[in-house]
Structures are given as C-alpha cells and as structure tokens.
PDB file of N, CA and C in Angstrom:
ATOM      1  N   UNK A   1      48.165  74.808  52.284  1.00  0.00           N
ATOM      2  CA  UNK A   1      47.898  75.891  53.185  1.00  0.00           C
ATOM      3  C   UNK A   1      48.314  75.546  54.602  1.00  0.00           C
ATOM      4  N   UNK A   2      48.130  74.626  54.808  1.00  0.00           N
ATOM      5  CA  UNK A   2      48.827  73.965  56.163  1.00  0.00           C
ATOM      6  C   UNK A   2      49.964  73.522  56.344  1.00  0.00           C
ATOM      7  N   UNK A   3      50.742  73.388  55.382  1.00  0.00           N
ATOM      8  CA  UNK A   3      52.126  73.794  55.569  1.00  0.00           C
ATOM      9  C   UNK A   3      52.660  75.453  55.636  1.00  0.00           C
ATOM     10  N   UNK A   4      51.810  75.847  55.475  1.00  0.00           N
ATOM     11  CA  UNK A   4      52.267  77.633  55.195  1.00  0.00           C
ATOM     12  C   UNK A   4      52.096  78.020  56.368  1.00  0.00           C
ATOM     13  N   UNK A   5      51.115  77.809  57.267  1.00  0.00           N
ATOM     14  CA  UNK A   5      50.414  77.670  58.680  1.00  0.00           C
ATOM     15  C   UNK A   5      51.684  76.991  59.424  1.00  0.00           C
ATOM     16  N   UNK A   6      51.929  75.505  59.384  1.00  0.00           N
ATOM     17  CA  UNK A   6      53.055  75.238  60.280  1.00  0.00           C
ATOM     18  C   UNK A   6      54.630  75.593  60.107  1.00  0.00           C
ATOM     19  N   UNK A   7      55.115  76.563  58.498  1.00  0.00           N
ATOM     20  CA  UNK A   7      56.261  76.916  58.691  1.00  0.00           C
ATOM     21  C   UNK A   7      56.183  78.231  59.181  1.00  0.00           C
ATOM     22  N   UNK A   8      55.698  79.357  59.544  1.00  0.00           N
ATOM     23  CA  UNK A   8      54.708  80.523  59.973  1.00  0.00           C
ATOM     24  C   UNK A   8      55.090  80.373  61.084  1.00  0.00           C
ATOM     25  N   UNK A   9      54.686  79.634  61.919  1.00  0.00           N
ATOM     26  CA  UNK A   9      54.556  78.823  63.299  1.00  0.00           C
ATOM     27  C   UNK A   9      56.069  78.890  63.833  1.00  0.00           C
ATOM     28  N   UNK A  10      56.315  78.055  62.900  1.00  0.00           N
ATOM     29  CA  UNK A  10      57.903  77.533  63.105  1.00  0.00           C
ATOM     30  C   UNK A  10      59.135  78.765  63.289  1.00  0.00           C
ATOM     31  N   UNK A  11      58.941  79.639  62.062  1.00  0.00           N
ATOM     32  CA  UNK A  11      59.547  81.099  62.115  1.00  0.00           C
ATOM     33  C   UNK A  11      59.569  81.659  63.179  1.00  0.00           C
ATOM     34  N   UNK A  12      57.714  82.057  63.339  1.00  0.00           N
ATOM     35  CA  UNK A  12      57.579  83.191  64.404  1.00  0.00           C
ATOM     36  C   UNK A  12      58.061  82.290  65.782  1.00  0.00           C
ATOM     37  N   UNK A  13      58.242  81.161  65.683  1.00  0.00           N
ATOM     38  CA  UNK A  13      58.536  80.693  67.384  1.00  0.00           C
ATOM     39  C   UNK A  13      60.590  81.096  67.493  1.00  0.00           C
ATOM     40  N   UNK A  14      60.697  81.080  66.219  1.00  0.00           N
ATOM     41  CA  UNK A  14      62.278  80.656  66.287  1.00  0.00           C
ATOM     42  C   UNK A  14      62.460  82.110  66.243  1.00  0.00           C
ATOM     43  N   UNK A  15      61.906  83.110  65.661  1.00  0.00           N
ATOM     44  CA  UNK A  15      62.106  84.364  65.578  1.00  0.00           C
ATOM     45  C   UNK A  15      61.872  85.073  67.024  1.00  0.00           C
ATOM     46  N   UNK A  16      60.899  84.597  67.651  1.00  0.00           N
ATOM     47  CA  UNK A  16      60.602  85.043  69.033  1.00  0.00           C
ATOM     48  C   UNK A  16      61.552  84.470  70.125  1.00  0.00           C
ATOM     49  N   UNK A  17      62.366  83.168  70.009  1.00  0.00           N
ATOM     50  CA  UNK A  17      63.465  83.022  70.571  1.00  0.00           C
ATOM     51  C   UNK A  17      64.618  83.406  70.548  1.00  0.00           C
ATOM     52  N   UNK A  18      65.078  83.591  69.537  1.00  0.00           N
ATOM     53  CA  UNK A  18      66.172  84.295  68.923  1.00  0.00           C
ATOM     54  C   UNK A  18      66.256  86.256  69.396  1.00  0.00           C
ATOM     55  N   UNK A  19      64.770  86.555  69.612  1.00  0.00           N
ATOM     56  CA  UNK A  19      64.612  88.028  69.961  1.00  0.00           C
ATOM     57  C   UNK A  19      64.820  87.692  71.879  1.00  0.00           C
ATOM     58  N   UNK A  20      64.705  86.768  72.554  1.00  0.00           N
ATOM     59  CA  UNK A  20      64.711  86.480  73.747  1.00  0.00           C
ATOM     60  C   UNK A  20      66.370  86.391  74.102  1.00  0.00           C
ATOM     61  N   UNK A  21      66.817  85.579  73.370  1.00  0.00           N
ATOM     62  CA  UNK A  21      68.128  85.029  74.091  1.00  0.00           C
ATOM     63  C   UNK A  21      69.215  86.068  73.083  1.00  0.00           C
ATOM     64  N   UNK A  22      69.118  86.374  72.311  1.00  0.00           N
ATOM     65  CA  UNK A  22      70.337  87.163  71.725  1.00  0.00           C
ATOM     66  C   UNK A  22      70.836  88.166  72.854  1.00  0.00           C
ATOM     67  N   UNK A  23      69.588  89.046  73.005  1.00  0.00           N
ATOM     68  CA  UNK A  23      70.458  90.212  73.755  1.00  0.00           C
ATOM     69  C   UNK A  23      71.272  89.780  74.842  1.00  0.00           C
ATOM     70  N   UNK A  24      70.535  88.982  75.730  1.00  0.00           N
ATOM     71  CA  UNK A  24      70.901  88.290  77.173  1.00  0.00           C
ATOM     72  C   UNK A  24      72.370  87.963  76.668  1.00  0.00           C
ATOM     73  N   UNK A  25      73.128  87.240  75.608  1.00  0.00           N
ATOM     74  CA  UNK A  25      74.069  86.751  75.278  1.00  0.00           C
ATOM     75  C   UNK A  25      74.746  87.849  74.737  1.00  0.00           C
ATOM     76  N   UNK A  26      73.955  88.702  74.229  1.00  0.00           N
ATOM     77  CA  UNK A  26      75.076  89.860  73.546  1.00  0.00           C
ATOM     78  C   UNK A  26      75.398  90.836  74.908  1.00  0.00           C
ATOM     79  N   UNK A  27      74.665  91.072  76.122  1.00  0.00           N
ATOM     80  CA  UNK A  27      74.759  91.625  76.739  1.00  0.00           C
ATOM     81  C   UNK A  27      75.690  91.107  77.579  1.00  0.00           C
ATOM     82  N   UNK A  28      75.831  89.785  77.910  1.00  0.00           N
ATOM     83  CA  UNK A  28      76.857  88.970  78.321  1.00  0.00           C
ATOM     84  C   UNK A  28      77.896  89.034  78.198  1.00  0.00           C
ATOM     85  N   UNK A  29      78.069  89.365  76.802  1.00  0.00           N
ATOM     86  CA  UNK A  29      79.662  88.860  76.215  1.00  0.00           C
ATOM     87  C   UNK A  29      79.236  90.814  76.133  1.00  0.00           C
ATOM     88  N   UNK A  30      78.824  91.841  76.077  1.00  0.00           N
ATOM     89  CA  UNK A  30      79.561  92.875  76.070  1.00  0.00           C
ATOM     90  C   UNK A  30      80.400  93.239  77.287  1.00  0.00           C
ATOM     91  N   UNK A  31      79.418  92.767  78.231  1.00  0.00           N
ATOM     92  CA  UNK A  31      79.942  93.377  80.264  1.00  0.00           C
ATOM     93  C   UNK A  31      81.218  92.420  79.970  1.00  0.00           C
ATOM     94  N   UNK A  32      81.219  91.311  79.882  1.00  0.00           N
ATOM     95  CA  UNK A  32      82.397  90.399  79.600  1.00  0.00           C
ATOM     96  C   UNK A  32      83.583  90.999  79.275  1.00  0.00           C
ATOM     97  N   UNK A  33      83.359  91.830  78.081  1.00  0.00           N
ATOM     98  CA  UNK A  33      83.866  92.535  77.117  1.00  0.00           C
ATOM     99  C   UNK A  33      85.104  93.858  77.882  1.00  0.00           C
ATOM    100  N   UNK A  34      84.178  94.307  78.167  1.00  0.00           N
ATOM    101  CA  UNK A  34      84.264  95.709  79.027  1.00  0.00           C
ATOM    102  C   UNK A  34      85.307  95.117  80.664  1.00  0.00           C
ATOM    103  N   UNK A  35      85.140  93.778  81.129  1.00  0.00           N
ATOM    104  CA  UNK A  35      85.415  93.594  82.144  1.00  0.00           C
ATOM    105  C   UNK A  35      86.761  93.476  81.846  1.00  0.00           C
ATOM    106  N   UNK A  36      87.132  92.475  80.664  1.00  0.00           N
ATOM    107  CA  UNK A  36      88.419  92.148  80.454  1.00  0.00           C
ATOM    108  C   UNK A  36      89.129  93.380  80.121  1.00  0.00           C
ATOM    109  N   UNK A  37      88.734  94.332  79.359  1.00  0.00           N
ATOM    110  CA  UNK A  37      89.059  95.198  78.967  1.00  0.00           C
ATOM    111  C   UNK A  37      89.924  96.827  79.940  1.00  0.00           C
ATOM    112  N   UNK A  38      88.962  96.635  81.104  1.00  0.00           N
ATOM    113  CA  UNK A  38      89.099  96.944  82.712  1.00  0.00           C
ATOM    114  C   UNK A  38      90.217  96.357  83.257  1.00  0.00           C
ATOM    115  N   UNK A  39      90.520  95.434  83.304  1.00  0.00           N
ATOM    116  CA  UNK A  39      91.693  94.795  83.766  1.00  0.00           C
ATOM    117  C   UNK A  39      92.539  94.650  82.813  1.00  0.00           C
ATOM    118  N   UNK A  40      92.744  94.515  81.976  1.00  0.00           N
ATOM    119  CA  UNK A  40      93.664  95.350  81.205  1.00  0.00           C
ATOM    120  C   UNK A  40      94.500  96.629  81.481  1.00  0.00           C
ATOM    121  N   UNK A  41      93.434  97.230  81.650  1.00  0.00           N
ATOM    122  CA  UNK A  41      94.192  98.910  81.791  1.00  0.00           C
ATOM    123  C   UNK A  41      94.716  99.050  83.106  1.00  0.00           C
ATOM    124  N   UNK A  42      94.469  98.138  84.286  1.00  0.00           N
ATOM    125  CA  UNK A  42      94.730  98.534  85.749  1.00  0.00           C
ATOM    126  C   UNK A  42      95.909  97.185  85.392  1.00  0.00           C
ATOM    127  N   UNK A  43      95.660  96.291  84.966  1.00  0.00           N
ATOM    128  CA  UNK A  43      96.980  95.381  85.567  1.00  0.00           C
ATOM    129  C   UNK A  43      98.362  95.330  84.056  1.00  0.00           C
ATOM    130  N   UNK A  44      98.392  96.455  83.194  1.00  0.00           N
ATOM    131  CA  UNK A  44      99.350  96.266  82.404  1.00  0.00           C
ATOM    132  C   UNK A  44     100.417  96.926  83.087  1.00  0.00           C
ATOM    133  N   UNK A  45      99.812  98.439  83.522  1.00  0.00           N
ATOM    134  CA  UNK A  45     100.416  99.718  84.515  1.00  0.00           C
ATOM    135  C   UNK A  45     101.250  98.874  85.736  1.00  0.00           C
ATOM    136  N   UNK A  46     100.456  98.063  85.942  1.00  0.00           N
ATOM    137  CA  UNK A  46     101.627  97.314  87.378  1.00  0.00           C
ATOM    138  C   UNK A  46     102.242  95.986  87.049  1.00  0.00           C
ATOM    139  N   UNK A  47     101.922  95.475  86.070  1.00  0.00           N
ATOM    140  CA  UNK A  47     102.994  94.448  85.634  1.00  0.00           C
ATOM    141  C   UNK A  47     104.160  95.292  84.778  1.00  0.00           C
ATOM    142  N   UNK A  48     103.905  96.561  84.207  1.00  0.00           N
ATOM    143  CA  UNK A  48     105.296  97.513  83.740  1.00  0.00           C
ATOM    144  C   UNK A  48     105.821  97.765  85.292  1.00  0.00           C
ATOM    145  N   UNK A  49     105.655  98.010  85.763  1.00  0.00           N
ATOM    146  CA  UNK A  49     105.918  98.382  87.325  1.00  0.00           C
ATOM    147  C   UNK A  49     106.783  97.501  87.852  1.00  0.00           C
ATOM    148  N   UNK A  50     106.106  96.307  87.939  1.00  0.00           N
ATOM    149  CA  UNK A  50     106.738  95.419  88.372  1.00  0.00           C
ATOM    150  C   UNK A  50     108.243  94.807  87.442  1.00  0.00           C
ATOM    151  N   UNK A  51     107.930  94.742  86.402  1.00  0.00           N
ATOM    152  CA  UNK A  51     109.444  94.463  85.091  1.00  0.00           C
ATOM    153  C   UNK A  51     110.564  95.579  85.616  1.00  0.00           C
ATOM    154  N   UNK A  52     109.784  97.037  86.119  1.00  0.00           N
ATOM    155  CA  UNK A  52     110.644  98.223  86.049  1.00  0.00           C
ATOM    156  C   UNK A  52     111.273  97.794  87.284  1.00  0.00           C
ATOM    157  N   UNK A  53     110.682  97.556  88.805  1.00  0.00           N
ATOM    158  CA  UNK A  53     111.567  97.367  89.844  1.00  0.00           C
ATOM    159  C   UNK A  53     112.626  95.951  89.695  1.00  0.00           C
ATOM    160  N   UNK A  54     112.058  94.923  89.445  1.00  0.00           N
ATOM    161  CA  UNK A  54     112.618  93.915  88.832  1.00  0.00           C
ATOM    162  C   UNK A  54     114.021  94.066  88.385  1.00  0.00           C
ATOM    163  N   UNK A  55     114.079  94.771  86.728  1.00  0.00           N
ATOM    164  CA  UNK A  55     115.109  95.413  86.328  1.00  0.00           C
ATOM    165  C   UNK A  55     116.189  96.378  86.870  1.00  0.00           C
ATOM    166  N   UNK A  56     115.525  97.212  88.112  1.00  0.00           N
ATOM    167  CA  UNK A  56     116.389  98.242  88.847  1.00  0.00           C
ATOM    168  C   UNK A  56     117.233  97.440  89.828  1.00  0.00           C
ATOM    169  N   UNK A  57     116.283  96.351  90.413  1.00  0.00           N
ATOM    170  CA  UNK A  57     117.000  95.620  91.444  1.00  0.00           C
ATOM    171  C   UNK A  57     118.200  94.843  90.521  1.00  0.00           C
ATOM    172  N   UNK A  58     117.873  94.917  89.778  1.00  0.00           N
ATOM    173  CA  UNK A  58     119.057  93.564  88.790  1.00  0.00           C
ATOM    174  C   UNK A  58     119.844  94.387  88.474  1.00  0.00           C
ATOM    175  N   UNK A  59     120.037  95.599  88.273  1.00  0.00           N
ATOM    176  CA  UNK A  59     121.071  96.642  87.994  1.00  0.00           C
ATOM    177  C   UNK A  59     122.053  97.227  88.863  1.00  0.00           C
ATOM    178  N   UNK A  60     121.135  97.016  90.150  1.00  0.00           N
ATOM    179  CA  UNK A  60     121.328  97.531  91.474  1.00  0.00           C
ATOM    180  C   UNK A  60     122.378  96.699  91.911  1.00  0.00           C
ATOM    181  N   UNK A  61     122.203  94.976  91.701  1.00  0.00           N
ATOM    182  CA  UNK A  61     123.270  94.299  91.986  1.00  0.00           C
ATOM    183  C   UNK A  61     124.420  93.920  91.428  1.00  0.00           C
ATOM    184  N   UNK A  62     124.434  94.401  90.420  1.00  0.00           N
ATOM    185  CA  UNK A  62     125.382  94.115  89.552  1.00  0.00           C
ATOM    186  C   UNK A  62     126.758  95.431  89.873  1.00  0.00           C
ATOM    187  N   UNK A  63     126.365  96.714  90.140  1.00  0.00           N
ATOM    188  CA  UNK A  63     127.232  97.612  90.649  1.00  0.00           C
ATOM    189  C   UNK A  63     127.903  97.516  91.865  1.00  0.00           C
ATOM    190  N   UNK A  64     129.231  97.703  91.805  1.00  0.00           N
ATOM    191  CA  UNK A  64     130.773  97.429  93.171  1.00  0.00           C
ATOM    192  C   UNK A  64     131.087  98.543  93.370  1.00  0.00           C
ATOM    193  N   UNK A  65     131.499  98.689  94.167  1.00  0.00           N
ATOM    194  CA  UNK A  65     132.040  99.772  95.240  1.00  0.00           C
ATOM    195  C   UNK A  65     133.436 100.142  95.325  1.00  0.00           C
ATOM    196  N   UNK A  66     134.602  99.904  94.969  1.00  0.00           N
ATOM    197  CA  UNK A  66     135.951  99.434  95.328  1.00  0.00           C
ATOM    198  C   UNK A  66     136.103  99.687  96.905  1.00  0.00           C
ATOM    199  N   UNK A  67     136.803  98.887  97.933  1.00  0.00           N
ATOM    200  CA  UNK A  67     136.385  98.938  99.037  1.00  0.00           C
ATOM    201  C   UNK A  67     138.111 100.530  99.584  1.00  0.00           C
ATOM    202  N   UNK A  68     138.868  99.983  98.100  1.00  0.00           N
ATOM    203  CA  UNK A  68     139.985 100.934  98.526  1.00  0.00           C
ATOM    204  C   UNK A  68     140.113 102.121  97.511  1.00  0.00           C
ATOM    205  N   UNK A  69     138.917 102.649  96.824  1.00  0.00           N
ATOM    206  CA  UNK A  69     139.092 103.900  96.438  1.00  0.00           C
ATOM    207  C   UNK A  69     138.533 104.528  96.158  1.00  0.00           C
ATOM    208  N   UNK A  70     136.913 103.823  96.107  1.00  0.00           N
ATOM    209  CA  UNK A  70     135.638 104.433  96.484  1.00  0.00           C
ATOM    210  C   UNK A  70     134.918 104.124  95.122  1.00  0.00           C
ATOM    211  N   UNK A  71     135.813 103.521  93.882  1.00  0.00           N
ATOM    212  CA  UNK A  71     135.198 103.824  92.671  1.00  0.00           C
ATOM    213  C   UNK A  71     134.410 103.045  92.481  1.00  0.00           C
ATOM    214  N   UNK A  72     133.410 103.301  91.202  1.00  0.00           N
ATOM    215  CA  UNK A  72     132.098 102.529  91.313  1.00  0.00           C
ATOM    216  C   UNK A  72     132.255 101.793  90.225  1.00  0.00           C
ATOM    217  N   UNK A  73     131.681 100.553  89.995  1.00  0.00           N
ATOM    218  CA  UNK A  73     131.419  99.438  88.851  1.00  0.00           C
ATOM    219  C   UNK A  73     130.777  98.611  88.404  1.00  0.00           C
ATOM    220  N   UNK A  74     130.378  98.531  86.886  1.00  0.00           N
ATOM    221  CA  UNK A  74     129.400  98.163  86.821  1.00  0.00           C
ATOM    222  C   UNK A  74     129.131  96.026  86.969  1.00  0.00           C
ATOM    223  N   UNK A  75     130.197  96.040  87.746  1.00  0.00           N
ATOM    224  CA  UNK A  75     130.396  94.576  87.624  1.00  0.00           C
ATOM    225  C   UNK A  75     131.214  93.988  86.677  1.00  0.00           C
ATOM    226  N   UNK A  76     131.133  94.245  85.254  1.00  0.00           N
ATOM    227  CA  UNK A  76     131.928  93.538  84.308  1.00  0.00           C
ATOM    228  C   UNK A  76     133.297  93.544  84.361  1.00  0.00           C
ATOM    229  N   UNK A  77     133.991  93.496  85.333  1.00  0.00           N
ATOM    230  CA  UNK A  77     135.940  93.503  85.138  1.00  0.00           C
ATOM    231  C   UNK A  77     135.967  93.378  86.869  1.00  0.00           C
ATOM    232  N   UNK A  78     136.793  92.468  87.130  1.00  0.00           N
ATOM    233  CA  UNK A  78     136.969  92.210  88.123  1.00  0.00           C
ATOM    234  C   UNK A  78     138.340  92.920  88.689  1.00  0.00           C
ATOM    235  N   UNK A  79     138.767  93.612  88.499  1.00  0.00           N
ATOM    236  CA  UNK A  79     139.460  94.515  89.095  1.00  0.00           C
ATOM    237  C   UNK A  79     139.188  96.210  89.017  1.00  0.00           C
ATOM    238  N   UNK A  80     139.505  96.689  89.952  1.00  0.00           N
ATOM    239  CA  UNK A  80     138.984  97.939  89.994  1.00  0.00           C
ATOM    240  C   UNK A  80     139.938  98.894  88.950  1.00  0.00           C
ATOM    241  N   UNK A  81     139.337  99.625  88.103  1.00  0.00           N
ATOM    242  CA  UNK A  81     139.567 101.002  86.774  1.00  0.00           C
ATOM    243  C   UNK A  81     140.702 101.422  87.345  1.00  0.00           C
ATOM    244  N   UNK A  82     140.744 102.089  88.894  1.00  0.00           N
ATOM    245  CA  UNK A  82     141.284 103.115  89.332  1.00  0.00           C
ATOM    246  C   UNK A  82     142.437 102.943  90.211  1.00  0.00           C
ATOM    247  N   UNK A  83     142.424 102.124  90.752  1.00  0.00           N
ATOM    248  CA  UNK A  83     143.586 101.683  91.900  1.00  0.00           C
ATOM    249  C   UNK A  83     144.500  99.950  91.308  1.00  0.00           C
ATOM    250  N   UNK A  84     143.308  98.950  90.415  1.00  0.00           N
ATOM    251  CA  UNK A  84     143.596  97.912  90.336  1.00  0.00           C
ATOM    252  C   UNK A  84     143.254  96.533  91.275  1.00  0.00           C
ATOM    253  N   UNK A  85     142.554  97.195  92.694  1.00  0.00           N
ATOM    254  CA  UNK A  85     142.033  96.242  93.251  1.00  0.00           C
ATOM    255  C   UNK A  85     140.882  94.909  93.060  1.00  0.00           C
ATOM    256  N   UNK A  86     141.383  94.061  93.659  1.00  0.00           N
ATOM    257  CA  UNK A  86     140.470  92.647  93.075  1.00  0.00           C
ATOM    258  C   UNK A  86     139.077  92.950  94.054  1.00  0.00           C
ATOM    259  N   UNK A  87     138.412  93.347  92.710  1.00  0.00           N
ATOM    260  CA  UNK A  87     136.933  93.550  93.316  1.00  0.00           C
ATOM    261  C   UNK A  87     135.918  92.384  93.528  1.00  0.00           C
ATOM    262  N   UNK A  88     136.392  91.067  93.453  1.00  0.00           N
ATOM    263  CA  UNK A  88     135.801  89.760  93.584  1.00  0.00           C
ATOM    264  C   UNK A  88     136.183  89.326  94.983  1.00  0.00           C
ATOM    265  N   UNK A  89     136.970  90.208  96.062  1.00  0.00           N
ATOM    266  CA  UNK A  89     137.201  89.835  97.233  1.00  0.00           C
ATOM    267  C   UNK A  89     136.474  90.445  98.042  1.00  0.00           C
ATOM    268  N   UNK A  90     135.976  91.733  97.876  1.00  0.00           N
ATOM    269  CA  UNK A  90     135.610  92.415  98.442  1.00  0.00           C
ATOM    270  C   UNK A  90     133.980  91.846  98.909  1.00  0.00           C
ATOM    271  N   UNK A  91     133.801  92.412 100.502  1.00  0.00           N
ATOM    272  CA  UNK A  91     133.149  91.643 100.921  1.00  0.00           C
ATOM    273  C   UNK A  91     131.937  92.781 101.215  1.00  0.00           C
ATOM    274  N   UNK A  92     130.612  92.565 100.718  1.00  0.00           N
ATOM    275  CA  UNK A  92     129.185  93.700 100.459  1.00  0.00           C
ATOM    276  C   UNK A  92     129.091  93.806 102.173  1.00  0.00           C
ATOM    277  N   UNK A  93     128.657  92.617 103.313  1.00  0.00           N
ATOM    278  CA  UNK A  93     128.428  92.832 104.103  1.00  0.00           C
ATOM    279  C   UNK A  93     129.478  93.467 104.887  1.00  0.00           C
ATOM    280  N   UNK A  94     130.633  94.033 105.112  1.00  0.00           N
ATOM    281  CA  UNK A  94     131.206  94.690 105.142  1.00  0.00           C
ATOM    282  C   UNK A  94     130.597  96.446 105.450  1.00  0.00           C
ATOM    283  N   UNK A  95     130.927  96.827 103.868  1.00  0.00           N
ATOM    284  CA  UNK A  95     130.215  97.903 103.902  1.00  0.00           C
ATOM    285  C   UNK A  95     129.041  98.170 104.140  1.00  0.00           C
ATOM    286  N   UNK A  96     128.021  97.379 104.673  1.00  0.00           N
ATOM    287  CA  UNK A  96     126.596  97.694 104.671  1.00  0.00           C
ATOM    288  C   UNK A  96     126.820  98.206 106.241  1.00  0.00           C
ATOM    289  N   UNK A  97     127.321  97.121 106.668  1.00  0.00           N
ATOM    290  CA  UNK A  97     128.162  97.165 108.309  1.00  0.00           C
ATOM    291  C   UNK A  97     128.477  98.517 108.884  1.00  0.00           C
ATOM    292  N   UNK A  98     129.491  99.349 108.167  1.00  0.00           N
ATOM    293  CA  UNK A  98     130.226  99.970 108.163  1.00  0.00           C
ATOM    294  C   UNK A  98     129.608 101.108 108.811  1.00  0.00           C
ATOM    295  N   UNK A  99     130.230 102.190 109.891  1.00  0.00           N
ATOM    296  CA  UNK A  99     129.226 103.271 110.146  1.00  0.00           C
ATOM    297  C   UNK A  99     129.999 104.117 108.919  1.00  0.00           C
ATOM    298  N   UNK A 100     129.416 105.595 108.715  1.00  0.00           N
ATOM    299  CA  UNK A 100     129.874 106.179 108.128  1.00  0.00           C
ATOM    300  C   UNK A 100     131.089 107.423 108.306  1.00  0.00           C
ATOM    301  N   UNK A 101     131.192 107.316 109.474  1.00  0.00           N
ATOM    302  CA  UNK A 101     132.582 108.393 110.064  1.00  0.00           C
ATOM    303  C   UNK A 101     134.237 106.998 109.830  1.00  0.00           C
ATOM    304  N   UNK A 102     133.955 105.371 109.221  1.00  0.00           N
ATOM    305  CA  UNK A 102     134.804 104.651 109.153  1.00  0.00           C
ATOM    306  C   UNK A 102     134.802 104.801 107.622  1.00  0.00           C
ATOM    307  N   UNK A 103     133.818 104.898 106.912  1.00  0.00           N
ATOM    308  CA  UNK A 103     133.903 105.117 105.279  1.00  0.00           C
ATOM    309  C   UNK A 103     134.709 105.781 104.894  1.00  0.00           C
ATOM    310  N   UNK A 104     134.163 107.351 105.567  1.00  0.00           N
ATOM    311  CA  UNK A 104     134.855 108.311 104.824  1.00  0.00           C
ATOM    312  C   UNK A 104     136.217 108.236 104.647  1.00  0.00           C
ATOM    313  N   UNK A 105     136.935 109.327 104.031  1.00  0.00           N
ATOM    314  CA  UNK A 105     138.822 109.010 104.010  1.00  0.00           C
ATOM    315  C   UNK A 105     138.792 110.725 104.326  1.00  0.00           C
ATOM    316  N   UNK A 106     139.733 110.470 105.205  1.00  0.00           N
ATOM    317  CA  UNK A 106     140.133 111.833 106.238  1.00  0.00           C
ATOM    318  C   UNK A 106     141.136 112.373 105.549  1.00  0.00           C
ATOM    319  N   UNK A 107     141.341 113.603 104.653  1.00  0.00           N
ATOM    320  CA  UNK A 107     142.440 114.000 104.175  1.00  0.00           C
ATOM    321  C   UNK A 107     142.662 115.420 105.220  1.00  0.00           C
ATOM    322  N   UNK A 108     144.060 115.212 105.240  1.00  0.00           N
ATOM    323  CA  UNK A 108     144.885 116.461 105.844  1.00  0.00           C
ATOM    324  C   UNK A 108     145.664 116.806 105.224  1.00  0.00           C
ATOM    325  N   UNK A 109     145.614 118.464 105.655  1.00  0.00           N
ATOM    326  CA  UNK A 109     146.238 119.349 104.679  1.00  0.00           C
ATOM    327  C   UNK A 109     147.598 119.869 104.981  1.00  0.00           C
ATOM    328  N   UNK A 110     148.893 119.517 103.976  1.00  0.00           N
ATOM    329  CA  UNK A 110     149.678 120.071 104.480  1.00  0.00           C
ATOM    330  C   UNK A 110     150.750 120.921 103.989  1.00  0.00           C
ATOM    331  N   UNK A 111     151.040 121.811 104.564  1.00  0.00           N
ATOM    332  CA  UNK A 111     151.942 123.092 103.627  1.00  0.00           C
ATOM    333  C   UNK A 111     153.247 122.385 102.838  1.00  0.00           C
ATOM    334  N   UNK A 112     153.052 122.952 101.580  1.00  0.00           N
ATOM    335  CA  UNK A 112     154.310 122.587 100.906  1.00  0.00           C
ATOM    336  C   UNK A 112     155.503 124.076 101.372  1.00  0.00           C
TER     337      UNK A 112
END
C-alpha cells in the first residue's frame, strides 16, 4: 500500500509539472513559430526585389549603343549589326558626357 501511496505521489508531482511547463514551452515555440513565419513573408518580397534589380542592372550593362549609328546591342558581337563598327572601342563615358543637341544627327532635306 505504500508503494501505491509513493508511485501516486510520484505521478501526480510529474503530472503537475508537466501541466506547468508544457504550455510555457508550447507557447514559446508557437510565438517562435509565428515570428519566423513573419519574416518570412516581409523578407522573401525584398530579397525577390533585390535578385530583380540585381538582374536589371546586369542586363543594363551588358547593352551598347553604336557610337556611329545609334544601334543598340546586346553585347554579344563586337561589332556593330548595322554599320560594322568596332563596338569594343567605343568609349561609355563619352556618351554619358555628351549633351544632347551633340547626339542627335541633323538630317537635311534636299530636293531631288
């Protein structure tokens, strides 16, 4: 009978601890839960963001200008489609330089 008495004992103490600390720990790891889960949703949106400008800028540099016929490229051939110019000479700071009444190309019109 006194073992029935001290495993009784033993239960209800381990049962009454187990009712103490579970929630505290389940409640823990839910906010936990929920937190990671939170940051998730706010930092996937701006790390796509960030891959997306990333990628635009890398696209961005890869396109040429021809400096003598205006045509555009996507980098891969080092001479220009349209005229044949060596687009590996051509110099970016240049045109950044450039005002825009020197860009343009002035055509005049004249009677045949």
């Amino acid at each position: 009978m006194n073992f029935l008495l001290k495993s009784n004992k033993n239960l209800l103490a381990f049962s009454f601890i187990l009712l103490i600390i579970v929630p505290f720990i389940g409640l823990n790891f839910f906010i936990s839960f929920l937190g990671n889960i939170l940051l998730l949703i706010f930092l996937i949106p701006i790390f796509l963001l960030l891959l997306a400008f990333i990628a635009f800028n890398s696209y961005k540099s890869k396109i040429k200008k021809c400096s003598n016929c205006g045509a555009i490229s996507l980098g891969l051939s080092e001479t220009c489609m349209n005229c044949g110019t060596n687009l590996e000479d051509m110099n970016n700071t240049n045109l950044i330089n450039k005002k825009p009444s020197e860009a343009t190309i002035e055509v005049k019109a004249e009677e045949i």
